[in-house]
Protein backbone atom coordinates (compact mmCIF):
# COMPACT_ATOMS: atom_id res chain seq x y z
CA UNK A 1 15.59 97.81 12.27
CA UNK A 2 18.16 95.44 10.69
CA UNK A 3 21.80 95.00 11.77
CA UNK A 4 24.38 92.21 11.98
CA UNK A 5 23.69 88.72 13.73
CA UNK A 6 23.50 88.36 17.80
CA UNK A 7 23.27 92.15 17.85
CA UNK A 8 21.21 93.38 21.25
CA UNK A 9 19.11 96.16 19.54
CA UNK A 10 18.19 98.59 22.82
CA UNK A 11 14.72 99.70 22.34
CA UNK A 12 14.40 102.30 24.78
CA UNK A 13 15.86 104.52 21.76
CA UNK A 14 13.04 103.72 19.61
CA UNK A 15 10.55 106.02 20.55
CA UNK A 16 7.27 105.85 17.93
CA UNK A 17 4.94 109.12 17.62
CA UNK A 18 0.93 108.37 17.48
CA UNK A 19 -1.55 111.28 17.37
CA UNK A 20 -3.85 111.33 19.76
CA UNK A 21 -2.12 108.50 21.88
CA UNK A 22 0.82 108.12 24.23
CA UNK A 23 3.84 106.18 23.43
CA UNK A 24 3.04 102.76 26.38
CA UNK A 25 5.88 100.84 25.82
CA UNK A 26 7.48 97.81 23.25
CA UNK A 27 5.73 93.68 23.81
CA UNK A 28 6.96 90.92 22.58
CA UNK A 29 3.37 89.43 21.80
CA UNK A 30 0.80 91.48 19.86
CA UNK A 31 -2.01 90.97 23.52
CA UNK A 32 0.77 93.27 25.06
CA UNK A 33 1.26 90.88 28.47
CA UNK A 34 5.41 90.28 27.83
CA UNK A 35 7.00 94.17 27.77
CA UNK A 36 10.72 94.39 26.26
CA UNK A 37 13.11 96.82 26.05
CA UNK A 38 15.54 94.91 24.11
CA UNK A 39 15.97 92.19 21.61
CA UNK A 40 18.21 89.91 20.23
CA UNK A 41 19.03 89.71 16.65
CA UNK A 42 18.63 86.10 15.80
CA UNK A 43 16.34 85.88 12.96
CA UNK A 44 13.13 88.19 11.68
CA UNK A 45 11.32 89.52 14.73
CA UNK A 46 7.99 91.52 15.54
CA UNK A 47 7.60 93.29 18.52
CA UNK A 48 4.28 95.70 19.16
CA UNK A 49 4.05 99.17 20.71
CA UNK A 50 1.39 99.75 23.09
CA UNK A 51 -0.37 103.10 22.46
CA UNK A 52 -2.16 104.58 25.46
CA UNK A 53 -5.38 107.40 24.79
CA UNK A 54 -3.53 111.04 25.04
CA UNK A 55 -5.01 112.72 28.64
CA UNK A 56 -6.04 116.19 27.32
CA UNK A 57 -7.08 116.89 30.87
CA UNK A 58 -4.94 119.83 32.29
CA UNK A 59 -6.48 120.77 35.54
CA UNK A 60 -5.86 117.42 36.85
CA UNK A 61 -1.84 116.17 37.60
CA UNK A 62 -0.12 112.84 37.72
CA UNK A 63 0.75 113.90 41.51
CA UNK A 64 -2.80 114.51 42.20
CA UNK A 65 -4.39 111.46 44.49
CA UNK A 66 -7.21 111.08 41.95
CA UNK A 67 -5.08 111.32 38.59
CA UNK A 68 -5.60 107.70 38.18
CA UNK A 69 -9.19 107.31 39.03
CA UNK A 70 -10.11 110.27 36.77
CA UNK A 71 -7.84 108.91 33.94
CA UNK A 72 -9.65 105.41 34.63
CA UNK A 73 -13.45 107.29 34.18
CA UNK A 74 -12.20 109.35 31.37
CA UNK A 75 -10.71 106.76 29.35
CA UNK A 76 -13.29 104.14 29.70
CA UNK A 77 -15.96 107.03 28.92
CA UNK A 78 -17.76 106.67 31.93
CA UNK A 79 -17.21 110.63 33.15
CA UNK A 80 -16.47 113.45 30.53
CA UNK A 81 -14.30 116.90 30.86
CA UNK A 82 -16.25 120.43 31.76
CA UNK A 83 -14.22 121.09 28.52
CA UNK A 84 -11.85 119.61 25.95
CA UNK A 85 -9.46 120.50 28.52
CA UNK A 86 -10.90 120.58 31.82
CA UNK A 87 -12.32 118.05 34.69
CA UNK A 88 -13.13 120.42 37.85
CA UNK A 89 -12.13 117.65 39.80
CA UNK A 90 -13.42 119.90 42.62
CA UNK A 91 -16.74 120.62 41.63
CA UNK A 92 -20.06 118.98 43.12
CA UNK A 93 -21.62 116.01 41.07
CA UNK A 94 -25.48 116.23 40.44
CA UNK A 95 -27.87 113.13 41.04
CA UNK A 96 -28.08 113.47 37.46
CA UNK A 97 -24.75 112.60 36.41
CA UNK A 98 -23.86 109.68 38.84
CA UNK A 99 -26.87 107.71 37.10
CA UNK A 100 -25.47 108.75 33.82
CA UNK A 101 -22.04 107.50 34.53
CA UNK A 102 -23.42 104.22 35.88
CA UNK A 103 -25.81 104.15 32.94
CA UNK A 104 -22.74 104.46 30.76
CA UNK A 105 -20.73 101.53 33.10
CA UNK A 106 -23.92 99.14 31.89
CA UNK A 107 -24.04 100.12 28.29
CA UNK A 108 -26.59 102.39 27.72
CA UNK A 109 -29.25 100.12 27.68
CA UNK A 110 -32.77 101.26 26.48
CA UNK A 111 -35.77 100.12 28.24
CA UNK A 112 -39.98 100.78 28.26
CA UNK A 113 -40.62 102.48 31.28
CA UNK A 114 -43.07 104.75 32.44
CA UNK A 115 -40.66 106.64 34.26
CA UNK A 116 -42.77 109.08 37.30
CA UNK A 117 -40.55 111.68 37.76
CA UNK A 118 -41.90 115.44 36.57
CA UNK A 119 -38.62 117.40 36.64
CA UNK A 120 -37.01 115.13 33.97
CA UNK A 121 -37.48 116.80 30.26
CA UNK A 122 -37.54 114.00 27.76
CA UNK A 123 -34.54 114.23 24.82
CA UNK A 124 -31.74 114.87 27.60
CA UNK A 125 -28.21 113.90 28.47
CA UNK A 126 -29.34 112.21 31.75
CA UNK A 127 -33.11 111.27 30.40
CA UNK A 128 -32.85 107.47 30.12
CA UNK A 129 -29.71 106.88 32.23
CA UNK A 130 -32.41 108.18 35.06
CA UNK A 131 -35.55 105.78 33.06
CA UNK A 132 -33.15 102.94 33.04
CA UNK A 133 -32.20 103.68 36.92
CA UNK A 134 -36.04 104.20 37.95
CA UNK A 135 -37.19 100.76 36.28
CA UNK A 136 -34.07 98.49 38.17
CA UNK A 137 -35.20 100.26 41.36
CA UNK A 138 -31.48 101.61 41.59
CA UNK A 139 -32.92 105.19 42.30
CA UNK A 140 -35.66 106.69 44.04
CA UNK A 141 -36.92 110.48 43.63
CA UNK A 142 -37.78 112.50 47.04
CA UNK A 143 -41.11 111.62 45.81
CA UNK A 144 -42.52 109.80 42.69
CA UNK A 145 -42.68 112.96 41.00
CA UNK A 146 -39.62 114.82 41.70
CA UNK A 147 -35.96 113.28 41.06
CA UNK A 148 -33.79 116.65 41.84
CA UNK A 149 -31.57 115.87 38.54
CA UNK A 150 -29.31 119.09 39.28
CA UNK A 151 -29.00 118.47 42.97
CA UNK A 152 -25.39 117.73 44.39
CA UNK A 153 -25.27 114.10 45.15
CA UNK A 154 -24.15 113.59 48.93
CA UNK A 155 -21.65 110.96 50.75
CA UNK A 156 -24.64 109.03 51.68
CA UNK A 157 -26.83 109.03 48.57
CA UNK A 158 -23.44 107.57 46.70
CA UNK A 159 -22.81 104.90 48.61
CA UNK A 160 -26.43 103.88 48.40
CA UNK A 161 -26.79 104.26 44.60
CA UNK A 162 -24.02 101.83 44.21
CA UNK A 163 -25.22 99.61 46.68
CA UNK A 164 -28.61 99.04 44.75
CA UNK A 165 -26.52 98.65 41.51
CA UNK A 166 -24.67 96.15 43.79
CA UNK A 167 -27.41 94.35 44.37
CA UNK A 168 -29.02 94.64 41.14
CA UNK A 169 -26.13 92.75 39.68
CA UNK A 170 -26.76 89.97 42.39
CA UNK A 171 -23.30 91.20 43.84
CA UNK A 172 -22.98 89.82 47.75
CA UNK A 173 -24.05 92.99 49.98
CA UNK A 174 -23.77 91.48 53.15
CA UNK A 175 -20.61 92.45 54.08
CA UNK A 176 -20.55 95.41 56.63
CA UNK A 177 -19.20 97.61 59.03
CA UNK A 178 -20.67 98.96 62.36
CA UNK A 179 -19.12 102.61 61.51
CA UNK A 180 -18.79 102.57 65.46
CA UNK A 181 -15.47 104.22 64.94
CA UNK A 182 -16.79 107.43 63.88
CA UNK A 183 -18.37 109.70 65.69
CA UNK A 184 -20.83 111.27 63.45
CA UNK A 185 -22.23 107.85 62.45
CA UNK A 186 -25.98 108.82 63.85
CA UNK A 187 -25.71 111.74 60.63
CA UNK A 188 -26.44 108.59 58.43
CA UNK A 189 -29.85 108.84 57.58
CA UNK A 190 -32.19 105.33 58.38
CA UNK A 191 -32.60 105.02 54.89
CA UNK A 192 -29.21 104.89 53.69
CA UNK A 193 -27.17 103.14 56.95
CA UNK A 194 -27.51 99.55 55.38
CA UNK A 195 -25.69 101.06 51.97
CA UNK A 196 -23.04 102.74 54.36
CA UNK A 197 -21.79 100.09 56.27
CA UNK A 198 -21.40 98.07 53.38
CA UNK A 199 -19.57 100.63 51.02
CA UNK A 200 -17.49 101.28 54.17
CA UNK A 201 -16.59 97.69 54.43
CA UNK A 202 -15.82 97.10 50.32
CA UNK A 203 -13.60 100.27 50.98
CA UNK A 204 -16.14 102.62 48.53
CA UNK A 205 -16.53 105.26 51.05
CA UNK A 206 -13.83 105.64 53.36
CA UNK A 207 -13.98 108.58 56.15
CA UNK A 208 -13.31 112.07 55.71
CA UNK A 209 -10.95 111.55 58.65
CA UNK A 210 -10.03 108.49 60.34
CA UNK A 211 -13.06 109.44 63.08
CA UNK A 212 -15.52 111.27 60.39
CA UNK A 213 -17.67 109.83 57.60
CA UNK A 214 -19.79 113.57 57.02
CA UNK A 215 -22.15 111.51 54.96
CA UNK A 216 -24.46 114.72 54.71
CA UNK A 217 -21.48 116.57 52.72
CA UNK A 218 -21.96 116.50 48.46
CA UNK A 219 -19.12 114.77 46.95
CA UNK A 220 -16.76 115.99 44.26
CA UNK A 221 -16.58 115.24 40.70
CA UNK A 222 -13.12 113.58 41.67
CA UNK A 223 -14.51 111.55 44.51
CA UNK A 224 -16.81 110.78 42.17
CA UNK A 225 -14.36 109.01 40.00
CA UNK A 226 -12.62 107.15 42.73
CA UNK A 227 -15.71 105.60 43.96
CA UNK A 228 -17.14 104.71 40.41
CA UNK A 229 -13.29 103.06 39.63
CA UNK A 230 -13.15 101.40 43.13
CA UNK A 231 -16.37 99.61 42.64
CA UNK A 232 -15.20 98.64 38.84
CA UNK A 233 -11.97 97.02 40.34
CA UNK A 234 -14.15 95.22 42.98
CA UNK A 235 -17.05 94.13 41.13
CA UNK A 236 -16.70 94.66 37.27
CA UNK A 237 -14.93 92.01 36.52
């Protein structure tokens, strides 16, 4: 764009088309911190467009409350569409594929382990997200031999897989809630109350209602997502 000195260019008319990406805006610097929607000519200038990762999702809309959190999984790869096109934001998540998505959040690491469990084929999706979750003691089977891969993952169970990834990353558990405001709080099996009152503290797992935590219920594949990006804005750093 060229034009005579001291002319105020207005960029909001310069619109750039990416496939495959979304249009995020002009910067003045190429890290895009300083947006700009205008510029002064004064001299030669550069000025960078920010292109954001096209949402092919259609089943899930901006005015839905978990638009961002999905978009947040999606984009950073951690949780994948039923289709090209399609979350099911509504469907249950299996043990399976919440240690898959926090096998994906560390990297996909590799590691030697005997793992115990009977009902995991080798040469799978989940194989050794559930290996690498078995060796950091991050999840345990209902016995050493069975794991229940397909099984929907409930309230409870979440909050206490993240709370041994919590831990395993040496993050500061201690923090904790007496859940005395609801009044299903004795459904929180022995096993998993420690994991609870802490996720309910860092604001993972809030109640169903404001007197209800129904940590017996499965969770969806979109509560899923807002738990997975709540603990990435509070602890990935």
């Amino acid at each position: 764009v060229s034009g005579t000195y001291g002319k105020v260019i207005d960029l909001d008319k310069y619109v750039p088309t990416k496939d495959g990406f979304d249009f995020g805006g002009w910067y003045s610097d190429s890290a895009l911190t300083a947006p700009v929607d205008e510029i002064k000519l004064n001299g030669n200038k550069t000025i960078y467009a920010r292109w954001i990762l096209a949402f092919p999702i259609t089943d899930v809309k901006e005015t839905d409350w978990s638009y961002n959190d999905i978009y947040y999984v999606w984009e950073k790869g951690l949780m994948q569409g039923t289709s090209a096109t399609t979350f099911a934001p509504q469907l249950s998540t299996s043990r399976a594929m919440i240690v898959t998505i926090l096998w994906r959040l560390e990297g996909e690491p590799v590691v030697n382990y005997a793992m115990s469990f009977t009902d995991v084929a080798s040469g799978q999706w989940y194989t050794e997200a559930i290996r690498w979750a078995q060796a950091n003691k991050i999840v345990e089977g209902y016995s050493a031999e069975k794991f229940g891969l397909n099984d929907p993952i409930t309230r409870e169970q979440m909050a206490t897989i993240l709370y041994r990834y919590a831990k395993f990353h040496e993050v500061d558990v201690t923090n904790a809630n007496t859940l005395a405001g609801f009044t299903d709080v004795n459904k929180v099996s022995a096993w998993a109350l420690d994991a609870m009152k802490w996720a309910n503290a860092v604001g993972l797992v809030q109640g169903r209602t404001t007197t209800t935590l129904v940590p017996e219920v499965s969770i969806t594949r979109a509560e899923a997502a807002t738990m997975v990006q709540r603990y990435c804005e509070a602890f990935k750093k």
